[in-house]
C-alpha atoms as a PDB file:
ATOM      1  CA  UNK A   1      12.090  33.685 -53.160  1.00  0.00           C
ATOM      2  CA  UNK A   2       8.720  31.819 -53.644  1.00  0.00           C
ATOM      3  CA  UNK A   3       6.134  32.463 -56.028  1.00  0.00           C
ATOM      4  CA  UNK A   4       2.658  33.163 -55.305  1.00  0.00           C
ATOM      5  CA  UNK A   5      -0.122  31.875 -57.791  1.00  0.00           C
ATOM      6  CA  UNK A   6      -2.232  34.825 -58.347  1.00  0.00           C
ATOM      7  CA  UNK A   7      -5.854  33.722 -58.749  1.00  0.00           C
ATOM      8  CA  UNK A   8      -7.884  36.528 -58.050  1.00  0.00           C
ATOM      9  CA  UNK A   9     -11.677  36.528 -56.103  1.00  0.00           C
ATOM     10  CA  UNK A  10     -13.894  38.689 -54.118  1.00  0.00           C
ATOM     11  CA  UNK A  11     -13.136  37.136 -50.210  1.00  0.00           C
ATOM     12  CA  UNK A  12     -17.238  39.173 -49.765  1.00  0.00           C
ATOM     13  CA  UNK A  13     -20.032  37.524 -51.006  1.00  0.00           C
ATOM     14  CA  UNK A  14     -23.103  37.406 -49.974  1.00  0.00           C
ATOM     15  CA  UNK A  15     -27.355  38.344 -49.670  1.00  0.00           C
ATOM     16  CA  UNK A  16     -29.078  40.111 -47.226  1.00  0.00           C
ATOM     17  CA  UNK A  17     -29.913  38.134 -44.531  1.00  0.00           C
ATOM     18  CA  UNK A  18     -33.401  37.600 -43.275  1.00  0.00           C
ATOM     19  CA  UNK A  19     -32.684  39.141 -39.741  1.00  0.00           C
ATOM     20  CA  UNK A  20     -33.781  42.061 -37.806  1.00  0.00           C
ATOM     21  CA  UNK A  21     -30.413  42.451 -35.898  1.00  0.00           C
ATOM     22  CA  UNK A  22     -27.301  43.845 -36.984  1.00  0.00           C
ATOM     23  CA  UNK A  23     -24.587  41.712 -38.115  1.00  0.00           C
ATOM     24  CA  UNK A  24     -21.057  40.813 -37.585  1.00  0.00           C
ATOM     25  CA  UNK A  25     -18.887  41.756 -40.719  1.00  0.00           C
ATOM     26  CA  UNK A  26     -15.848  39.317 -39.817  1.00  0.00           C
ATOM     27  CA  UNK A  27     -18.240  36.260 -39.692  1.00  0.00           C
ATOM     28  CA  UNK A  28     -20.038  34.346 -42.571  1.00  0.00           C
ATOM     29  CA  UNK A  29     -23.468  33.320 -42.214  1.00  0.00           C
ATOM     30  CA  UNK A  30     -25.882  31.051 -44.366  1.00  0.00           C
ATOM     31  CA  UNK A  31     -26.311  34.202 -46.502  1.00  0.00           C
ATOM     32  CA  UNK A  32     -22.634  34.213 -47.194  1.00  0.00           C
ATOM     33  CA  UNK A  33     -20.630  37.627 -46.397  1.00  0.00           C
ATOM     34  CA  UNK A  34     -17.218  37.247 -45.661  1.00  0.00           C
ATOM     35  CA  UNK A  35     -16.646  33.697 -46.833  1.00  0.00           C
ATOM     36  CA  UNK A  36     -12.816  34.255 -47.854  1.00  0.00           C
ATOM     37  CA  UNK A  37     -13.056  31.154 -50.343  1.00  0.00           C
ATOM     38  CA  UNK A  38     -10.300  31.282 -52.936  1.00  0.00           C
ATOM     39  CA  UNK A  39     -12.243  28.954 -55.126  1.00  0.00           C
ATOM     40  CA  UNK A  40     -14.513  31.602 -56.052  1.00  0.00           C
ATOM     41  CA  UNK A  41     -12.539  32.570 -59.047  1.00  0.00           C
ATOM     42  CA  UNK A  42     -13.465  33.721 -62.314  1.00  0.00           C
ATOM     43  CA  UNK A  43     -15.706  30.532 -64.276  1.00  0.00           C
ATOM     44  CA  UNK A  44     -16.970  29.681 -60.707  1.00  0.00           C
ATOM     45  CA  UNK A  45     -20.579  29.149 -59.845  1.00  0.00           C
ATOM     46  CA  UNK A  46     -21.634  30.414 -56.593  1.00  0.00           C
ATOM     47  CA  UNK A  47     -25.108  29.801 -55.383  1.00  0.00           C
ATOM     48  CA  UNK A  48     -26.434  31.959 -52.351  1.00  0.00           C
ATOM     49  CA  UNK A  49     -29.960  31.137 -50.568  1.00  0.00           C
ATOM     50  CA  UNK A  50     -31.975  34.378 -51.308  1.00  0.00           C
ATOM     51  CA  UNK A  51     -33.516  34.950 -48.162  1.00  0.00           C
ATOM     52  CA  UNK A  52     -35.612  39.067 -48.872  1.00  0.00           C
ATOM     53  CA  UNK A  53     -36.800  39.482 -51.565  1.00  0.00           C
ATOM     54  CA  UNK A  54     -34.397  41.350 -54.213  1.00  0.00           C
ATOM     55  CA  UNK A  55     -32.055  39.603 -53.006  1.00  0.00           C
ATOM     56  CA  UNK A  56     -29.749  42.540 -52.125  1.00  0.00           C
ATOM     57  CA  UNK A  57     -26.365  40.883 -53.617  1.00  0.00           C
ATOM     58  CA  UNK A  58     -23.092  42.623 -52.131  1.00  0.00           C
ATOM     59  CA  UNK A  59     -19.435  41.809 -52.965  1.00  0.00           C
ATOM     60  CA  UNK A  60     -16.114  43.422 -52.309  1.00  0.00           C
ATOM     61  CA  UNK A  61     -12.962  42.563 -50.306  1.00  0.00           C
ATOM     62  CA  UNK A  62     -11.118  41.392 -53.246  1.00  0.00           C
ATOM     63  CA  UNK A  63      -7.759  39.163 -52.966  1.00  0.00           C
ATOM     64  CA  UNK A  64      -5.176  39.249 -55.886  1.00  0.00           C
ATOM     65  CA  UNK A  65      -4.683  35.734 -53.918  1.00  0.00           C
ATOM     66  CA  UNK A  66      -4.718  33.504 -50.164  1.00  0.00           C
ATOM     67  CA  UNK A  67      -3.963  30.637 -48.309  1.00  0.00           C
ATOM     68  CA  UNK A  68      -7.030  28.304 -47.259  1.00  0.00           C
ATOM     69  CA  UNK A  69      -8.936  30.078 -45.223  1.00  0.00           C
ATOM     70  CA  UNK A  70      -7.990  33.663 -43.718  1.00  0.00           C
ATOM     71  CA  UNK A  71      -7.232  32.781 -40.052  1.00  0.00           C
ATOM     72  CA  UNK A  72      -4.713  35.480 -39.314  1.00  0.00           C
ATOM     73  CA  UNK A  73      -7.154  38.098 -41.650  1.00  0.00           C
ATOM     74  CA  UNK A  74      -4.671  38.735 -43.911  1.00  0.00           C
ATOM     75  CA  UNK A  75      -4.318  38.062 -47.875  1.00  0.00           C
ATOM     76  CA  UNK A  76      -2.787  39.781 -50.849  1.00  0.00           C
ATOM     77  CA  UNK A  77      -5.372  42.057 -50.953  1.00  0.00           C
ATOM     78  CA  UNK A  78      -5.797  43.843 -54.236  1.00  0.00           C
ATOM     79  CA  UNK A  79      -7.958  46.938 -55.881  1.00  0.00           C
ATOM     80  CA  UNK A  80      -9.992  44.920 -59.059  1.00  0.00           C
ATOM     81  CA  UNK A  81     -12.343  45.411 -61.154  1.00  0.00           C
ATOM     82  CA  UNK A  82     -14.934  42.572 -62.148  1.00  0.00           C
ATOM     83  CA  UNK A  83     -17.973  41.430 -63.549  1.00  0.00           C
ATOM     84  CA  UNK A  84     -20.697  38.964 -62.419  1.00  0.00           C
ATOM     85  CA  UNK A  85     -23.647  37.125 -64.404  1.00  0.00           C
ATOM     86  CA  UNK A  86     -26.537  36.725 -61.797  1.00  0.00           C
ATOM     87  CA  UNK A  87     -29.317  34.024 -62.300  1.00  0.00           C
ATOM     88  CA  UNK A  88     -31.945  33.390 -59.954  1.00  0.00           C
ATOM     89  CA  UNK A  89     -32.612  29.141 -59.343  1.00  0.00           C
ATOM     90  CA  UNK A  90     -36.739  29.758 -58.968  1.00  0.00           C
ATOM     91  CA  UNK A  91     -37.625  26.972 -56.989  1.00  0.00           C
ATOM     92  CA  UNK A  92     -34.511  25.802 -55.406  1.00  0.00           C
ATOM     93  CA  UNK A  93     -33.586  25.819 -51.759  1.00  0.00           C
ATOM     94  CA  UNK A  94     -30.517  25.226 -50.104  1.00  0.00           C
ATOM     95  CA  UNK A  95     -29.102  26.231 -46.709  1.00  0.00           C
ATOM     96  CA  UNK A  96     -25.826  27.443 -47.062  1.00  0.00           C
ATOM     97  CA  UNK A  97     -23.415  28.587 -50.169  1.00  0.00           C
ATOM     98  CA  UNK A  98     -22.934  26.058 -52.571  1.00  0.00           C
ATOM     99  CA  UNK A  99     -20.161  26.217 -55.613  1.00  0.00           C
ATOM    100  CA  UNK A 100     -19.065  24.632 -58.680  1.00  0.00           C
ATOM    101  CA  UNK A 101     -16.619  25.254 -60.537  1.00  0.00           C
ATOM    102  CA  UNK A 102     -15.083  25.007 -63.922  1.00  0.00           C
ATOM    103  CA  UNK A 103     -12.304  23.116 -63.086  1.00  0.00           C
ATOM    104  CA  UNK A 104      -9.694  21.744 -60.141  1.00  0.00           C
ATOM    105  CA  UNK A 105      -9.306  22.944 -57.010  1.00  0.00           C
ATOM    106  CA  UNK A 106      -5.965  22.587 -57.029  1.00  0.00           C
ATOM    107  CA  UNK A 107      -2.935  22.727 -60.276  1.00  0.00           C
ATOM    108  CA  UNK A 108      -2.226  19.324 -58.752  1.00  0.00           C
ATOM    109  CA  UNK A 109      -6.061  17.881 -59.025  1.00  0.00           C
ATOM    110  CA  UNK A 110      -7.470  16.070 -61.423  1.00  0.00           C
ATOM    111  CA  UNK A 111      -8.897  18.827 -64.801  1.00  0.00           C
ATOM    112  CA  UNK A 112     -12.266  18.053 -63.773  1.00  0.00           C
ATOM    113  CA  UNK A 113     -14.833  20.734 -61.829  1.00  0.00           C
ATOM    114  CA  UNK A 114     -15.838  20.087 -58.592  1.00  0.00           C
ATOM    115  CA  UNK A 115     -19.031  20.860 -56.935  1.00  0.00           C
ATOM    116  CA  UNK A 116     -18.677  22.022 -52.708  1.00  0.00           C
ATOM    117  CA  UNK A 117     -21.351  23.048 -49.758  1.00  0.00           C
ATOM    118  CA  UNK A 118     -19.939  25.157 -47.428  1.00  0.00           C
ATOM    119  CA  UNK A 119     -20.937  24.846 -43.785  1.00  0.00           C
ATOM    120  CA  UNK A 120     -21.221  27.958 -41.547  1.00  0.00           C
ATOM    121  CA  UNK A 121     -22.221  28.306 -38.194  1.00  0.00           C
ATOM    122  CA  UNK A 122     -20.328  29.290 -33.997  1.00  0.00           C
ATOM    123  CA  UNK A 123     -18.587  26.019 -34.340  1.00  0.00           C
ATOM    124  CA  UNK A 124     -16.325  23.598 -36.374  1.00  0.00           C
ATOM    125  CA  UNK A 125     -18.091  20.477 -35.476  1.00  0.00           C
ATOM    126  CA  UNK A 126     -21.878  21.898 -36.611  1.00  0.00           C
ATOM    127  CA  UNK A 127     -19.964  23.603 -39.551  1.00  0.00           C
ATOM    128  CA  UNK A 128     -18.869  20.011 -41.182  1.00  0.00           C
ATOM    129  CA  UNK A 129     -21.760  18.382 -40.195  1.00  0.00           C
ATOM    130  CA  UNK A 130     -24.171  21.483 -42.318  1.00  0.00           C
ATOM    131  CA  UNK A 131     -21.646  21.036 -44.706  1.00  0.00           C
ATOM    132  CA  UNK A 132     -22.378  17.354 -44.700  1.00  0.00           C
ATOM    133  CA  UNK A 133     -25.833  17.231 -44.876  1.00  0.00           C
ATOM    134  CA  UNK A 134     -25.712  19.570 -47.772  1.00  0.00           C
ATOM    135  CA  UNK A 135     -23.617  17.455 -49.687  1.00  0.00           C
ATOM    136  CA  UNK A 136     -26.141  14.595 -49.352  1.00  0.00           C
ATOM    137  CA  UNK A 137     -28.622  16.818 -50.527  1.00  0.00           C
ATOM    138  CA  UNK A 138     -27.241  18.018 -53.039  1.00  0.00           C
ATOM    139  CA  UNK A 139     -26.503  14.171 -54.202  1.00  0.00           C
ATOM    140  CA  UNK A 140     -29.455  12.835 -53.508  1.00  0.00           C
ATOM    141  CA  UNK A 141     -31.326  13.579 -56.538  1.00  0.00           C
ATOM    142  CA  UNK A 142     -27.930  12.529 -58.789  1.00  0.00           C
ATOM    143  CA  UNK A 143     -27.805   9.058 -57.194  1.00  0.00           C
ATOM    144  CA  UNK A 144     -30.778   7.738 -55.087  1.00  0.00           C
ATOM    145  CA  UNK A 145     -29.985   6.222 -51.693  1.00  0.00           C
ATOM    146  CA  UNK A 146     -32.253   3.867 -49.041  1.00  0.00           C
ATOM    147  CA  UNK A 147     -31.961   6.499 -45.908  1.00  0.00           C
ATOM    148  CA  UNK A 148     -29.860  10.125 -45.418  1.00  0.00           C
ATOM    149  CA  UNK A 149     -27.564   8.497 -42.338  1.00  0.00           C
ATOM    150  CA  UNK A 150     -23.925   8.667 -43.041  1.00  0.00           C
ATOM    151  CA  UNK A 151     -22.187   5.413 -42.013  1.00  0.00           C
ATOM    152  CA  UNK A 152     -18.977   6.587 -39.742  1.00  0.00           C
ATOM    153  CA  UNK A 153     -15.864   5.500 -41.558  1.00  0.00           C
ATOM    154  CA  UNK A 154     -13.364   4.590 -38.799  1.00  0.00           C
ATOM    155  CA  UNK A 155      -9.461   4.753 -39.202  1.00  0.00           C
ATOM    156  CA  UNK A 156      -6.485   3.923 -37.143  1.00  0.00           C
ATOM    157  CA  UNK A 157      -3.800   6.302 -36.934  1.00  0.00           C
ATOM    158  CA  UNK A 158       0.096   5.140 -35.592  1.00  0.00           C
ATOM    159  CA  UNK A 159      -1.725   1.489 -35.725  1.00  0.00           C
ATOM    160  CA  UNK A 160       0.283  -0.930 -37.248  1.00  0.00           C
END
């Protein structure tokens, strides 16, 4: 019998979206929603682009705990009860949900936080690359580079 790490989070997050049509509840979008993200656990920082004003914060869909992702849309879903502090960033812009949190991703990691940019859109490739681009963003300030590009870094695999 295996045991499951229970790390409980809310697998719905999100703003209203600046939009006139309705939209899907199974997808995330740029306003967050249905991000499934088991990082978002309690002492987690989760920073959502307020796109109407009020903001119009929703969560729900809580897990008890999940795998990386929900791709078969199934977790150990759970009834909870929780708390959130909310803080508006005046001033700061960002395109996507960003978070930080308190400490590793992982048991295995390092003790250290981490800080992530989450790339949504219809496909993987334009997902990592918004994902990407965030990042750099979100570094640039914290170390100053000559030019935004990302150099490719090439590998070999079954080379020898």
């Amino acid at each position: 019998m295996a045991d499951i790490p229970i790390r409980p989070f809310c697998g719905v997050v999100g703003v209203c979206p600046d939009v006139a049509e309705p939209q899907s509840v199974l997808s995330p979008g740029h306003f967050g929603g249905n991000v499934d993200c088991k990082d978002l656990v309690v002492g987690t920082k989760l920073y959502l682009p307020v796109q109407v004003p009020g903001a119009r914060l929703g969560l729900g869909d809580p897990h008890a705990a999940q795998g990386d992702g929900e791709l078969c849309v199934s977790a150990i879903e759970a009834s909870l009860p929780g708390a959130a502090r909310i803080r508006l960033h005046k001033g700061r812009r960002i395109a996507a949900p960003q978070f930080e949190t308190a400490g590793p991703l992982r048991t295995d990691a390092d003790r250290a936080g981490h800080y992530a940019t989450m790339g949504v859109a219809p496909d993987l490739m334009r997902a990592a690359q918004d994902a990407t681009r965030a990042m750099i963003d979100h570094r640039q300030p914290l170390r100053p580079r000559p030019d935004r590009r990302i150099r490719p870094v090439q590998r070999g695999f079954g080379a020898s």
